[in-house]
PDB file of N, CA and C in Angstrom:
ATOM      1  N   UNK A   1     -14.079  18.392 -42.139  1.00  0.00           N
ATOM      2  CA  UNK A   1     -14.523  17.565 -43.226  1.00  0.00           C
ATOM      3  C   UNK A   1     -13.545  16.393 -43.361  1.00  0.00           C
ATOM      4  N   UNK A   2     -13.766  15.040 -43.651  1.00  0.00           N
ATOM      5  CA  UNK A   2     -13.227  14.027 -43.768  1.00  0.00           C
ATOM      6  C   UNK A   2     -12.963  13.673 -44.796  1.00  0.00           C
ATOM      7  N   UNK A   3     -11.898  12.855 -45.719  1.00  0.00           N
ATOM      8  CA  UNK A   3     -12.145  12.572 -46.734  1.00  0.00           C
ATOM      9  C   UNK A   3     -12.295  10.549 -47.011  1.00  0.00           C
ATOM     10  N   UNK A   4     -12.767  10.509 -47.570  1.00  0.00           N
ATOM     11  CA  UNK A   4     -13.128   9.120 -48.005  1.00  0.00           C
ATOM     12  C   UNK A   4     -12.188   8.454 -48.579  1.00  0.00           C
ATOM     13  N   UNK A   5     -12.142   6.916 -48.442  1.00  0.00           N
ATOM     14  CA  UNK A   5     -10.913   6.563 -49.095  1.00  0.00           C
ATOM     15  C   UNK A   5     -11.209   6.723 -50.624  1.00  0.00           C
ATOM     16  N   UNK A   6     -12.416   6.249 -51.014  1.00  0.00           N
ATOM     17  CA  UNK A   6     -12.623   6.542 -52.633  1.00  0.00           C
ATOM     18  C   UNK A   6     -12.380   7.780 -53.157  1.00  0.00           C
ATOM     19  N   UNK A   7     -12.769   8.699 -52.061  1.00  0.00           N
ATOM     20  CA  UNK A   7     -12.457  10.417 -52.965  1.00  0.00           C
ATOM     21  C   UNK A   7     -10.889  10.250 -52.894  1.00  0.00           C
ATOM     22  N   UNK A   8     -10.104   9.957 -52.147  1.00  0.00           N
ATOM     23  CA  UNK A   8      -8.697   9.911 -52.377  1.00  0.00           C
ATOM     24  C   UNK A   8      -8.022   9.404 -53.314  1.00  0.00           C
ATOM     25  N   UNK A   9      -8.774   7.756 -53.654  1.00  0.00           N
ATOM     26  CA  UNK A   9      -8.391   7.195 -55.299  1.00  0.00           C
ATOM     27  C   UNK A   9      -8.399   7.633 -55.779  1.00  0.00           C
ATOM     28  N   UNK A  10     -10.019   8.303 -56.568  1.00  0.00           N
ATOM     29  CA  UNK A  10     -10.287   8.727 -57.175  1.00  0.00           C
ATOM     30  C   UNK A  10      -9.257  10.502 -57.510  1.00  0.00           C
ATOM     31  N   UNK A  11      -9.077  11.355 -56.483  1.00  0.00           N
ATOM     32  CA  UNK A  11      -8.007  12.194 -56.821  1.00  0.00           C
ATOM     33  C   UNK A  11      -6.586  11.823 -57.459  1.00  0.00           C
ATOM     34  N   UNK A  12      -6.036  10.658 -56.434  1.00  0.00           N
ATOM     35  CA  UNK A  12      -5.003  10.038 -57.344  1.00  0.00           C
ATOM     36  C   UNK A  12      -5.228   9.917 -58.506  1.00  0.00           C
ATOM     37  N   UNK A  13      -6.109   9.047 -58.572  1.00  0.00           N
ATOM     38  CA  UNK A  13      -6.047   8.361 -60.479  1.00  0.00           C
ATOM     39  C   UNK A  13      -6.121   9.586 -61.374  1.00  0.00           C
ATOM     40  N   UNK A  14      -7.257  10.792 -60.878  1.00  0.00           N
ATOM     41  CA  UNK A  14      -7.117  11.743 -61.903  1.00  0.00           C
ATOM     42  C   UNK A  14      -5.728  12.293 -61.755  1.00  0.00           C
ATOM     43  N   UNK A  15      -5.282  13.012 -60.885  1.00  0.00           N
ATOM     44  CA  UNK A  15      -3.991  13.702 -60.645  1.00  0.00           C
ATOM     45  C   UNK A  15      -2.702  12.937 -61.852  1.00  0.00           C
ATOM     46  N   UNK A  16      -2.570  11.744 -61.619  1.00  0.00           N
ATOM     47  CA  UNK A  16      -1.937  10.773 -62.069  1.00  0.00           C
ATOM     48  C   UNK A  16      -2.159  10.674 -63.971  1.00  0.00           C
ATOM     49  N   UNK A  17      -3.286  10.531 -64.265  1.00  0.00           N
ATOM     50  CA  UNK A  17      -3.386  10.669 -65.574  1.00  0.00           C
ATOM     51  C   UNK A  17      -3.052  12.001 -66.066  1.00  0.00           C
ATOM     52  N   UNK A  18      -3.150  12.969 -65.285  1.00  0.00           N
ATOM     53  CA  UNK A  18      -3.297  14.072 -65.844  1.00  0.00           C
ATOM     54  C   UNK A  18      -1.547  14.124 -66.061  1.00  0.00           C
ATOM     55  N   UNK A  19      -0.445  13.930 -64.869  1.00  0.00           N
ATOM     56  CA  UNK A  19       0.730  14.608 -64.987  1.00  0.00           C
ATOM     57  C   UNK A  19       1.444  13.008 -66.248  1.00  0.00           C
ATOM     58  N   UNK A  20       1.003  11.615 -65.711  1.00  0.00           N
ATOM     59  CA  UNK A  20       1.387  10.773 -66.859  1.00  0.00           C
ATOM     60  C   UNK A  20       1.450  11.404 -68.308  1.00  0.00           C
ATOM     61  N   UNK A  21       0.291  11.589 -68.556  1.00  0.00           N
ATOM     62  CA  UNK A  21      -0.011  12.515 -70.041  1.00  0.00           C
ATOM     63  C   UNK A  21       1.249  13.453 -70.597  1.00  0.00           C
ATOM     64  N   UNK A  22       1.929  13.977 -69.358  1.00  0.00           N
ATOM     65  CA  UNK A  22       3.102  15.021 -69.708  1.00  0.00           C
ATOM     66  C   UNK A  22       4.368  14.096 -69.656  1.00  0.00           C
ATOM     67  N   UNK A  23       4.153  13.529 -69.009  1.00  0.00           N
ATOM     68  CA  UNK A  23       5.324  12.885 -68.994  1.00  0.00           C
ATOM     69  C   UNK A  23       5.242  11.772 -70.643  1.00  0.00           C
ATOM     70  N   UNK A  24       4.462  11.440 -70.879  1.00  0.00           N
ATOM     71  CA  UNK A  24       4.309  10.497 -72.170  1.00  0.00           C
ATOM     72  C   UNK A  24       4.585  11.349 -73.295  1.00  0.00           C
ATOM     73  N   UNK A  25       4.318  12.487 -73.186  1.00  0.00           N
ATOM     74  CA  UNK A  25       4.021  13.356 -74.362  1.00  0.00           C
ATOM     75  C   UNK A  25       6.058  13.685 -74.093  1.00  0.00           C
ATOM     76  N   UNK A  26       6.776  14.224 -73.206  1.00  0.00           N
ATOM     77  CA  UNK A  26       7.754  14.262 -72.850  1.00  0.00           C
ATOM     78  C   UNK A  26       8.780  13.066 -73.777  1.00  0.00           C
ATOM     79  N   UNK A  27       8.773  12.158 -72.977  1.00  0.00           N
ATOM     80  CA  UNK A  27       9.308  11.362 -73.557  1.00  0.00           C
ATOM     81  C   UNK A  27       8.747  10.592 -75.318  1.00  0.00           C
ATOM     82  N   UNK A  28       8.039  10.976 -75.288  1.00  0.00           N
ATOM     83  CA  UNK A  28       7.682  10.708 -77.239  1.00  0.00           C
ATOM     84  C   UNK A  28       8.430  12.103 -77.775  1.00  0.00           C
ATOM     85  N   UNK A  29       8.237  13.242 -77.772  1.00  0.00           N
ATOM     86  CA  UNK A  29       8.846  14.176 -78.050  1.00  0.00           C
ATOM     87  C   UNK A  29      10.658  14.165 -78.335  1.00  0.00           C
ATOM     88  N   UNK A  30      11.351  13.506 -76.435  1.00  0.00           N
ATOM     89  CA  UNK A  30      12.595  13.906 -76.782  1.00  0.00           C
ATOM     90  C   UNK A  30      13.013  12.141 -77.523  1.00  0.00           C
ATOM     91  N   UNK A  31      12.333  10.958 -77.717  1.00  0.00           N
ATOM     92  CA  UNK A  31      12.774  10.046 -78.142  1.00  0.00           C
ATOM     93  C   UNK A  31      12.055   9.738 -79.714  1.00  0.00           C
ATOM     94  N   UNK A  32      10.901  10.234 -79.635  1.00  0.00           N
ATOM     95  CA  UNK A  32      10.036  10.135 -81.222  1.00  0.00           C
ATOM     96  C   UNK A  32      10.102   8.539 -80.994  1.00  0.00           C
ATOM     97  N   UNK A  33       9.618   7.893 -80.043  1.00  0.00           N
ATOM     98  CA  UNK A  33       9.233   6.215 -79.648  1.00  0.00           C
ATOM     99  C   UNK A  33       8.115   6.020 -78.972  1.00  0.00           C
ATOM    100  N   UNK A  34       7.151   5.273 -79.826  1.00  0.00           N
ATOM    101  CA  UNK A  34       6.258   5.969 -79.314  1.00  0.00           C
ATOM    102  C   UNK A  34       5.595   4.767 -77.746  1.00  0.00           C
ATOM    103  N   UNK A  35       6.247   3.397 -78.651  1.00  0.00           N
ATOM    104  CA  UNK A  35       6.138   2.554 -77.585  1.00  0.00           C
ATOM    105  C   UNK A  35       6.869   2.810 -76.134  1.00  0.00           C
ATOM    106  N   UNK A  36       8.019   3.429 -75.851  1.00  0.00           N
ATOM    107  CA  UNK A  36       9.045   3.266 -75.060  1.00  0.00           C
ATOM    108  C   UNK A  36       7.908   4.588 -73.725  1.00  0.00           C
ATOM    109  N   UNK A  37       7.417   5.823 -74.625  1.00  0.00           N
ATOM    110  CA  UNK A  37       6.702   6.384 -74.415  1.00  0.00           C
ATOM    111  C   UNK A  37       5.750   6.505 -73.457  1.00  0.00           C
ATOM    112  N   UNK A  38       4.802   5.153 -73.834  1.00  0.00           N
ATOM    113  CA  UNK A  38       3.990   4.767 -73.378  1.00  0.00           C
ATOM    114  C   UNK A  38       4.193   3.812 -72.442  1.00  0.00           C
ATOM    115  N   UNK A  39       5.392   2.670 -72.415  1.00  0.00           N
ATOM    116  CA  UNK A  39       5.819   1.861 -71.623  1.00  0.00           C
ATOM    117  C   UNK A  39       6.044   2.978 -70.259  1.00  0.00           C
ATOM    118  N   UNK A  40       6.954   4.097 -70.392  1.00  0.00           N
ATOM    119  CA  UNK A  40       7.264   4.780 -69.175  1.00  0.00           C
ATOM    120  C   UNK A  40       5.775   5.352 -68.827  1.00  0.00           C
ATOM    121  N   UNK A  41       4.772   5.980 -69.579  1.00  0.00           N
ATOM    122  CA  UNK A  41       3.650   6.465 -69.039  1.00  0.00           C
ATOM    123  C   UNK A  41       2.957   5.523 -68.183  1.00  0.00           C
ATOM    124  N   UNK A  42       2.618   4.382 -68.806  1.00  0.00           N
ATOM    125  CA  UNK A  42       2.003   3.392 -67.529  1.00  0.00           C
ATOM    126  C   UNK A  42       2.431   2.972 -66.735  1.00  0.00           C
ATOM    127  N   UNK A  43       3.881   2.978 -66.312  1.00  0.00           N
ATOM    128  CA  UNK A  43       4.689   2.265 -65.245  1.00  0.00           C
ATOM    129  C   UNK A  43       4.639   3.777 -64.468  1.00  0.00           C
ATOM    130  N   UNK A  44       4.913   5.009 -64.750  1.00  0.00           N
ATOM    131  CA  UNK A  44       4.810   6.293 -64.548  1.00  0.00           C
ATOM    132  C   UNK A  44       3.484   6.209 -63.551  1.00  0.00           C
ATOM    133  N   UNK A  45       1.947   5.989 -63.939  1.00  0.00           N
ATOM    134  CA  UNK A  45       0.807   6.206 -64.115  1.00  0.00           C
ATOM    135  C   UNK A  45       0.847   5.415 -62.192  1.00  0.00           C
ATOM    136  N   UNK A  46       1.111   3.854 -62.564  1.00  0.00           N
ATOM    137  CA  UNK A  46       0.499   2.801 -61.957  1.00  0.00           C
ATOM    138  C   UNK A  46       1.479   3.151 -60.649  1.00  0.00           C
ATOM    139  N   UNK A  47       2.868   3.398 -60.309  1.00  0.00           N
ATOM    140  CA  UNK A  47       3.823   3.820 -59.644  1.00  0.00           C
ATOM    141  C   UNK A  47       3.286   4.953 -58.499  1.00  0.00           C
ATOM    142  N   UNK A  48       3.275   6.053 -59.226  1.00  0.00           N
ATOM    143  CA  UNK A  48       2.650   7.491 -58.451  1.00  0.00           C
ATOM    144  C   UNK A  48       1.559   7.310 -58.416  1.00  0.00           C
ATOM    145  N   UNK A  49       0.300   6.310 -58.476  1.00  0.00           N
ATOM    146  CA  UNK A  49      -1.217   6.570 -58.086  1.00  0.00           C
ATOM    147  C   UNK A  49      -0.937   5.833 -56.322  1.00  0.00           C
ATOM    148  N   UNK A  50      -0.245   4.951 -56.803  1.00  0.00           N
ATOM    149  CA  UNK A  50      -0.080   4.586 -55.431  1.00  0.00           C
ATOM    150  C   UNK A  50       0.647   5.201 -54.450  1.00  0.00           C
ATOM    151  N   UNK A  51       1.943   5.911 -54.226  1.00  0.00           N
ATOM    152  CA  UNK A  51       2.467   6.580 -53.999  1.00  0.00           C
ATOM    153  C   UNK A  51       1.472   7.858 -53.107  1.00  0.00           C
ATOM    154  N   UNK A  52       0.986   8.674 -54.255  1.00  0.00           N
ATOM    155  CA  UNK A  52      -0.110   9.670 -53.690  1.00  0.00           C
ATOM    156  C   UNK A  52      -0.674   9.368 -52.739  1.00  0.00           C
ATOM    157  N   UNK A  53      -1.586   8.128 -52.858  1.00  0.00           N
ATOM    158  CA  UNK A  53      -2.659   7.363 -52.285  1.00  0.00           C
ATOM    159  C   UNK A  53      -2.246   7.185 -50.916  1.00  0.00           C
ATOM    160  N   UNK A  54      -1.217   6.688 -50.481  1.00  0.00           N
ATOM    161  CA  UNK A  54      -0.664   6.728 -49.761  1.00  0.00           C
ATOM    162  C   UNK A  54      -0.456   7.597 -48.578  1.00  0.00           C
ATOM    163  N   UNK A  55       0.188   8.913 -49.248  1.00  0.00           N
ATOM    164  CA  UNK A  55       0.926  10.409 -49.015  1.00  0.00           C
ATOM    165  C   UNK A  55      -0.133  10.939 -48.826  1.00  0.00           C
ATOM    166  N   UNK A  56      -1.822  11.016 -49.461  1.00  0.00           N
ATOM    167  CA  UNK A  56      -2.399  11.492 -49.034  1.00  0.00           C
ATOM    168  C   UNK A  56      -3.512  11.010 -47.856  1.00  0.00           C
ATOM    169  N   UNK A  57      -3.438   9.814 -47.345  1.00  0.00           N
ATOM    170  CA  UNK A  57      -3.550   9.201 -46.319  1.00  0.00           C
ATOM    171  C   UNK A  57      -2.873   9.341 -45.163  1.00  0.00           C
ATOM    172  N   UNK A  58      -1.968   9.327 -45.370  1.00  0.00           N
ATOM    173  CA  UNK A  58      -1.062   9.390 -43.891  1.00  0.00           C
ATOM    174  C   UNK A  58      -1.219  11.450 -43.777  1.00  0.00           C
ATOM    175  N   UNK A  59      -1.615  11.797 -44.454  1.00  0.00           N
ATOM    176  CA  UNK A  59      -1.689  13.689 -44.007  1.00  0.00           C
ATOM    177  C   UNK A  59      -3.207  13.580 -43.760  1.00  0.00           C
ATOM    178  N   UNK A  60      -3.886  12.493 -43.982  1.00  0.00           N
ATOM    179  CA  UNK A  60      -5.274  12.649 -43.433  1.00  0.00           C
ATOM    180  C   UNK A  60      -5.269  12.404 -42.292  1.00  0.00           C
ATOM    181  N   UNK A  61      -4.210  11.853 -41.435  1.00  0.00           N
ATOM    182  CA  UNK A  61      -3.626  11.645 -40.425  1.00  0.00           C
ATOM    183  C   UNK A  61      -2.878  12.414 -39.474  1.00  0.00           C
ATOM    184  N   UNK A  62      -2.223  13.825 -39.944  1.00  0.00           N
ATOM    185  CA  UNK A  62      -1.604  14.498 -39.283  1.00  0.00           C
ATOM    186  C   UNK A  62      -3.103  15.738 -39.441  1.00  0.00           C
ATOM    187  N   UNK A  63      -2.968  16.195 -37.967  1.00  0.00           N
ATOM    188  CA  UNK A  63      -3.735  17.324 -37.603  1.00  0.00           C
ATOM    189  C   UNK A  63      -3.037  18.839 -38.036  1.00  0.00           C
ATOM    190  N   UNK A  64      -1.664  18.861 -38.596  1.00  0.00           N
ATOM    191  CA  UNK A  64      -1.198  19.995 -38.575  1.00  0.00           C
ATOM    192  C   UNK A  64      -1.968  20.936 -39.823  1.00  0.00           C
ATOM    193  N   UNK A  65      -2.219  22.008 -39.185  1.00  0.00           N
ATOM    194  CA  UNK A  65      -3.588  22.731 -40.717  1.00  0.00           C
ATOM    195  C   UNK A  65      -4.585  22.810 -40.297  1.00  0.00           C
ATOM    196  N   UNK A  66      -5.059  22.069 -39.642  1.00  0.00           N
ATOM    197  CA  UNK A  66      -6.941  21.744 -39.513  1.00  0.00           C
ATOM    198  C   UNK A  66      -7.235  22.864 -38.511  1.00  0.00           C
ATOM    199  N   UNK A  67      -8.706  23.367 -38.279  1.00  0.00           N
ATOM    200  CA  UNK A  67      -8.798  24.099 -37.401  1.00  0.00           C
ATOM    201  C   UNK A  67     -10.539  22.873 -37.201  1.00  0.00           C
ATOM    202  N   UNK A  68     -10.937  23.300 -35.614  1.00  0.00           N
ATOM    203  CA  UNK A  68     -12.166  22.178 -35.290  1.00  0.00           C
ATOM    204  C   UNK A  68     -13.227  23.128 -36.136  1.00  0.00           C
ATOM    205  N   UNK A  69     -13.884  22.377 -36.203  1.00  0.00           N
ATOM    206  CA  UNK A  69     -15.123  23.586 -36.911  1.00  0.00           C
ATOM    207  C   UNK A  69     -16.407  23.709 -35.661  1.00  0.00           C
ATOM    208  N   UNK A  70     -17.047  24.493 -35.921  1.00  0.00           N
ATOM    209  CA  UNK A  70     -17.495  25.015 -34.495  1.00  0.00           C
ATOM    210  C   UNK A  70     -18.807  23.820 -34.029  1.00  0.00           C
ATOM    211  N   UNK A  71     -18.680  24.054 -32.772  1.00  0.00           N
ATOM    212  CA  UNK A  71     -19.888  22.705 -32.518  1.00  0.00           C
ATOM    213  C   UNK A  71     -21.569  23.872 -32.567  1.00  0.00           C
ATOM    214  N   UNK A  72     -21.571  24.902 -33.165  1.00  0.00           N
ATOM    215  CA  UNK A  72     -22.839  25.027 -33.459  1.00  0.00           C
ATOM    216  C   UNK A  72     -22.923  25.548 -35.010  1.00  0.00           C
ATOM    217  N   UNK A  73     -24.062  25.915 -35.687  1.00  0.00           N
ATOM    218  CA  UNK A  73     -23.755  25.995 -36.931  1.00  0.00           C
ATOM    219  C   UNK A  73     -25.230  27.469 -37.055  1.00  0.00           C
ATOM    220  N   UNK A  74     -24.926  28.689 -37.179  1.00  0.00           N
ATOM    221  CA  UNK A  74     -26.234  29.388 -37.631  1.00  0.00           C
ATOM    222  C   UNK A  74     -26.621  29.324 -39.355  1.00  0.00           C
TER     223      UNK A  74
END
């Protein structure tokens, strides 16, 4: 199975919002700021989507893991 570059965004961006969220909630918690907060969540957010995006491209690239899948199908 192949993956698409959009299904890969698209995993980033969710992956990314999801762990941003902890990290925002993190830093509002140990600073009670709520701007400073949010400044690190989107620089956080926009940083690691790309990053991933990336990381998970270049392993769409390495064969190590994969097995062929069979050339007939019952």
């Amino acid at each position: 199975m192949i993956e698409t570059h959009t299904r890969s965004i698209v995993k980033a961006v969710s992956y990314r919002l999801l762990g941003s969220g902890v990290t925002f909630i993190v830093v509002l918690v140990m600073t009670q700021k709520f701007n400073l907060a949010a400044g690190i969540g989107i620089i956080d957010t926009l940083l690691k989507i790309g990053a991933f995006y990336f990381h998970e491209r270049l392993w769409h690239r390495i064969p190590f893991g994969r097995v062929k899948p069979p050339d007939y199908q019952i």
